[in-house]
C-alpha atoms as a PDB file:
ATOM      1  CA  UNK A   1       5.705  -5.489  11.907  1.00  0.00           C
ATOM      2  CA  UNK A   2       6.863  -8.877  11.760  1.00  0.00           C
ATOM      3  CA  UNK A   3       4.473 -11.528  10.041  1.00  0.00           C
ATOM      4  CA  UNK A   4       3.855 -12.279   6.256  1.00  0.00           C
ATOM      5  CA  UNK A   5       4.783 -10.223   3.841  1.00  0.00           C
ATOM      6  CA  UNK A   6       1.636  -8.919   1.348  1.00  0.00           C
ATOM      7  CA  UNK A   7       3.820  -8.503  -1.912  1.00  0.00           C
ATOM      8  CA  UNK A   8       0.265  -8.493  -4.299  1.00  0.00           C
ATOM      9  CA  UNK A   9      -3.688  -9.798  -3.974  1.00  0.00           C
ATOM     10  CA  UNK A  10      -2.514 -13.326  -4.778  1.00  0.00           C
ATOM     11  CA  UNK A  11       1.215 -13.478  -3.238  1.00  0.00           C
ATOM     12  CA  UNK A  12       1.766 -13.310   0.300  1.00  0.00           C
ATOM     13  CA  UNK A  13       5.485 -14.275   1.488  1.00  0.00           C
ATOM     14  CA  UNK A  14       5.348 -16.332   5.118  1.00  0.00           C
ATOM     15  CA  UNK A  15       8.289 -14.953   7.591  1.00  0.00           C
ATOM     16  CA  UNK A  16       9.761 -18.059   8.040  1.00  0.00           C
ATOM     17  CA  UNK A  17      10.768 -17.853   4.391  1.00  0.00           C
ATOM     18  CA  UNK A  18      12.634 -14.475   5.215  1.00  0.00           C
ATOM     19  CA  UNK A  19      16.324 -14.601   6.086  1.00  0.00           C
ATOM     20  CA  UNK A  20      17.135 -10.380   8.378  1.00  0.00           C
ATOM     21  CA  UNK A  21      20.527  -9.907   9.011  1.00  0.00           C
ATOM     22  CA  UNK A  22      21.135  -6.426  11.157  1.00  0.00           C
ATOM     23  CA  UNK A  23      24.742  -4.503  11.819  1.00  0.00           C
ATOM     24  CA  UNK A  24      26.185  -1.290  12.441  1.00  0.00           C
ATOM     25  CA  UNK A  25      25.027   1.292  10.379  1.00  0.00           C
ATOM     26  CA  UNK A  26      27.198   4.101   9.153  1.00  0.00           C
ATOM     27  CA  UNK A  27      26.629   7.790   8.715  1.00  0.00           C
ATOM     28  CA  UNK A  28      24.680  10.134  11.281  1.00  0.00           C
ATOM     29  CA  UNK A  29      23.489   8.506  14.337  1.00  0.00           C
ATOM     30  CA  UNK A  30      24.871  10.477  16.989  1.00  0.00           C
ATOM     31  CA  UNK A  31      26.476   8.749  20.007  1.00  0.00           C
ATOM     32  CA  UNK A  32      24.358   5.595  19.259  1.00  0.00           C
ATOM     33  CA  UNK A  33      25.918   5.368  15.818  1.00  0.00           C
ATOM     34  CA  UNK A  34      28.483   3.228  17.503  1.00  0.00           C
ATOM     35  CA  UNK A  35      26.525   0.421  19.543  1.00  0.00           C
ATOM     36  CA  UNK A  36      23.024   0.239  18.008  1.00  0.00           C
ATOM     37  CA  UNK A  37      22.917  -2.410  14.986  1.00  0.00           C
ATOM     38  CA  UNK A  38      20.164   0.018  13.296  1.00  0.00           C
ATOM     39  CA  UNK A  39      21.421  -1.766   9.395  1.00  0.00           C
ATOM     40  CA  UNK A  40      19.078  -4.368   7.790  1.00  0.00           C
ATOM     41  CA  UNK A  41      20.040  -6.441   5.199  1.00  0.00           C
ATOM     42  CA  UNK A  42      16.412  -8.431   3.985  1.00  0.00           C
ATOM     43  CA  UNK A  43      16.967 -11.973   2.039  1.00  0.00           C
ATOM     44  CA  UNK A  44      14.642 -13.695  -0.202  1.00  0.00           C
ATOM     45  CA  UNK A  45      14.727 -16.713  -1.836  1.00  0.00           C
ATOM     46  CA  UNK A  46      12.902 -16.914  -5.031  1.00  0.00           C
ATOM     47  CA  UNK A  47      13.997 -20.486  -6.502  1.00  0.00           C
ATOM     48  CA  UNK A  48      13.320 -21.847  -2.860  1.00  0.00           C
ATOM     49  CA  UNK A  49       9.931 -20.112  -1.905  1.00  0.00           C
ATOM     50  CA  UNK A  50       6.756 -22.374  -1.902  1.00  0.00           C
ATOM     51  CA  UNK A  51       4.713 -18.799  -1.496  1.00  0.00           C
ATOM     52  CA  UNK A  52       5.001 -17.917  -5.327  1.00  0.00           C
ATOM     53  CA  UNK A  53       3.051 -19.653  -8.136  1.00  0.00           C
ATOM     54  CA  UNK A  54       4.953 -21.622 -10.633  1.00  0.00           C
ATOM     55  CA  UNK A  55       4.085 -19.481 -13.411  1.00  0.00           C
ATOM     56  CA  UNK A  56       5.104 -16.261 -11.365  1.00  0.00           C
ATOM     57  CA  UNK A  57       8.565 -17.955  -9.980  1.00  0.00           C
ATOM     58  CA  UNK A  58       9.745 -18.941 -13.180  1.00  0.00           C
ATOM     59  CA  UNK A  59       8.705 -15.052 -14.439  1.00  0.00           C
ATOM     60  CA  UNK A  60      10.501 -13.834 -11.680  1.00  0.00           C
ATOM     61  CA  UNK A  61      13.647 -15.921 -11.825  1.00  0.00           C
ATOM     62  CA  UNK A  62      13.674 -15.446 -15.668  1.00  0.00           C
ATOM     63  CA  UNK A  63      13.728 -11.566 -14.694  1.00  0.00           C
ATOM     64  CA  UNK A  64      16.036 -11.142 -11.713  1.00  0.00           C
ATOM     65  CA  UNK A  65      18.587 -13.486 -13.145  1.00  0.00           C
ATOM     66  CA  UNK A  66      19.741 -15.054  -9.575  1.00  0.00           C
ATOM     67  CA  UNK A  67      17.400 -16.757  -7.506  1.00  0.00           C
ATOM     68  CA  UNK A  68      17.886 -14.286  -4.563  1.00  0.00           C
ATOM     69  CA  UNK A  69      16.736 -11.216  -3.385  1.00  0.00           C
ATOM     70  CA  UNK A  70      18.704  -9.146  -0.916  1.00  0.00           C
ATOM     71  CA  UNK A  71      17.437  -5.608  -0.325  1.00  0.00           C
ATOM     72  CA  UNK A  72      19.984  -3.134   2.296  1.00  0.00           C
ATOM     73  CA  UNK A  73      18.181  -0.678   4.047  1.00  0.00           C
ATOM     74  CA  UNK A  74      20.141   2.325   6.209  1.00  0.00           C
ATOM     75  CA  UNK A  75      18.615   5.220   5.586  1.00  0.00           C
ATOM     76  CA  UNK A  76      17.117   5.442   8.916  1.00  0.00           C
ATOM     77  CA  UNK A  77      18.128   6.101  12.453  1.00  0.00           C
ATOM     78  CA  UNK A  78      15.705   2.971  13.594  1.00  0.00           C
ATOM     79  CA  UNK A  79      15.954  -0.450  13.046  1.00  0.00           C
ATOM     80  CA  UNK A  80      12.556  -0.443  12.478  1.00  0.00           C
ATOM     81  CA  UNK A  81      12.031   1.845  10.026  1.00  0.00           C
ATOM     82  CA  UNK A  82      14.946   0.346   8.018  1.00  0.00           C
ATOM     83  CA  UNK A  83      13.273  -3.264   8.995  1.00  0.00           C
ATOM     84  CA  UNK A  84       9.830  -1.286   7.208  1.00  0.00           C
ATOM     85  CA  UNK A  85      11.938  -0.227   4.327  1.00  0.00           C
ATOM     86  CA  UNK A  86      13.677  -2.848   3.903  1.00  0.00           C
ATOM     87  CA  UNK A  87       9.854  -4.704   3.306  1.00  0.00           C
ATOM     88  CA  UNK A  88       8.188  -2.407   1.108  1.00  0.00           C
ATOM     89  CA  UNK A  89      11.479  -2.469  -1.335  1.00  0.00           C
ATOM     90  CA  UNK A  90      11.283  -5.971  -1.915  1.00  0.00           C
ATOM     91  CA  UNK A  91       7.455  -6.203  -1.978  1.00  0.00           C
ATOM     92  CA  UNK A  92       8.164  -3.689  -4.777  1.00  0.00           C
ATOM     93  CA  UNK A  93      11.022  -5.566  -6.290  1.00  0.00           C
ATOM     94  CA  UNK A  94       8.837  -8.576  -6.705  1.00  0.00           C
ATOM     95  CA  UNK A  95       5.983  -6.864  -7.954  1.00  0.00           C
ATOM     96  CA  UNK A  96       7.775  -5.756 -11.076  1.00  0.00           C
ATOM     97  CA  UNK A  97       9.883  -9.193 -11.410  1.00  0.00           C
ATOM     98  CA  UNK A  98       6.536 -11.098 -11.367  1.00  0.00           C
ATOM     99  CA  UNK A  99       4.355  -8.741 -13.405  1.00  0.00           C
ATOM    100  CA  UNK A 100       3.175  -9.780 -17.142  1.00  0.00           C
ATOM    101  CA  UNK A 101       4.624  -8.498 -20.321  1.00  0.00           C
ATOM    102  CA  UNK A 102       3.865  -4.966 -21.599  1.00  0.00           C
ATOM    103  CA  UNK A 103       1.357  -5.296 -24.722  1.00  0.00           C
ATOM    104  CA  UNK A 104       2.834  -6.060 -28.040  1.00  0.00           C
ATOM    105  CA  UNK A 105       2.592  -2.483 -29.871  1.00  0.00           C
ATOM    106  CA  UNK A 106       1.133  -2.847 -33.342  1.00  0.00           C
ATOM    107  CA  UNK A 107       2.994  -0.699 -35.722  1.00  0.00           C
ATOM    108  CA  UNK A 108       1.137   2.260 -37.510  1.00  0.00           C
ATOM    109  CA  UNK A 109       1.444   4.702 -39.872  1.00  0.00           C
ATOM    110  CA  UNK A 110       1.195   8.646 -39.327  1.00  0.00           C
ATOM    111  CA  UNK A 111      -2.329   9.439 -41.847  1.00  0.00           C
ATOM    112  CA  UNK A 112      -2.013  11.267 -45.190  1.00  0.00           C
ATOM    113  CA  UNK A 113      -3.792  14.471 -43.611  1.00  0.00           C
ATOM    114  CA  UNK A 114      -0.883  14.383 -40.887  1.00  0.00           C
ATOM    115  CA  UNK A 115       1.974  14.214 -43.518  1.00  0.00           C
ATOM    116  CA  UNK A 116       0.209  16.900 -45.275  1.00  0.00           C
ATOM    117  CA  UNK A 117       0.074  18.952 -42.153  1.00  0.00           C
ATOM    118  CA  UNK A 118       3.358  18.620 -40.905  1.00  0.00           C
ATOM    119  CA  UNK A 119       4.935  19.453 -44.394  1.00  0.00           C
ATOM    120  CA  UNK A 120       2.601  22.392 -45.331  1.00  0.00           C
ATOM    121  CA  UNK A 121       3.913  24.220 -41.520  1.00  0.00           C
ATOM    122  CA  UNK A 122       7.353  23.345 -42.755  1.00  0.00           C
ATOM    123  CA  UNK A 123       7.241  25.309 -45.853  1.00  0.00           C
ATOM    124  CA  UNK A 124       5.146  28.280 -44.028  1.00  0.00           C
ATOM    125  CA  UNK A 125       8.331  28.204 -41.291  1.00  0.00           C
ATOM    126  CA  UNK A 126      10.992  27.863 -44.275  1.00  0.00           C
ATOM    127  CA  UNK A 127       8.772  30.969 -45.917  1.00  0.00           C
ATOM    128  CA  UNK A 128       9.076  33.055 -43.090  1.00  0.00           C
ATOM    129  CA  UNK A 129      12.449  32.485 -42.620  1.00  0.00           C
ATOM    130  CA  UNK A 130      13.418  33.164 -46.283  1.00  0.00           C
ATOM    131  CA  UNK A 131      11.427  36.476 -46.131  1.00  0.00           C
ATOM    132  CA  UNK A 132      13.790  37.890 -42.714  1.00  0.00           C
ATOM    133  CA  UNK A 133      16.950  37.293 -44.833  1.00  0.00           C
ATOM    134  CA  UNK A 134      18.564  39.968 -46.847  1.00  0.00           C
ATOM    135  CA  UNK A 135      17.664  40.125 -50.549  1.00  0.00           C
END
């Protein structure tokens, strides 16, 4: 579990650059609700990371607005599986801060034959429902 986190092909985060914080969880636990710190709060650094690319920081800064990350996880009975959790949402959290622009859409227009379709099943619709009223 512990060692560098794989965020894509070309990004992978070192530990050291990782900052786990861990307290008492609330909500169903049983009777070691109360003395187990099962709660994981994860902490990245984005403006201080020498993992990320230049290009990719600045993306990702631009994006998230501050330059940290810090992901809660408590879902889970386990510190580990929150400690998992807890990994795979910021993996996911940079993926989308560092991934390029969607494609600029071109503008069309709908073709004459479409127009003329559309409006030629409006009037059959608008016929039919003139011919159910009363004369």
């Amino acid at each position: 579990m512990p060692g560098p986190l794989v965020v894509n092909d070309s990004v992978v985060i070192p530990d050291a650059e990782l900052v786990w914080r861990f307290s008492r969880s609330s909500g169903p636990g049983g009777q070691g609700v109360n003395t187990t710190d099962s709660r994981v709060e994860l902490t990245f650094d984005v403006a201080a990371s020498t993992a990320l690319p230049p290009p990719l920081k600045e993306r990702a800064l631009e994006r998230l607005g501050s330059g940290t990350i810090t992901i809660a996880a408590s879902e889970y009975r386990s510190q580990l599986r929150n400690r998992e959790a807890a990994r795979h949402r910021l993996a996911q959290r940079l993926r989308e801060a560092m991934a390029p622009p969607p494609k600029h859409r071109r503008k069309t227009k709908p073709s004459r034959g479409a127009v003329e379709r559309r409006i030629a099943t409006k009037k059959q619709r608008s016929d039919l429902k003139r011919l159910r009223r009363d004369p």
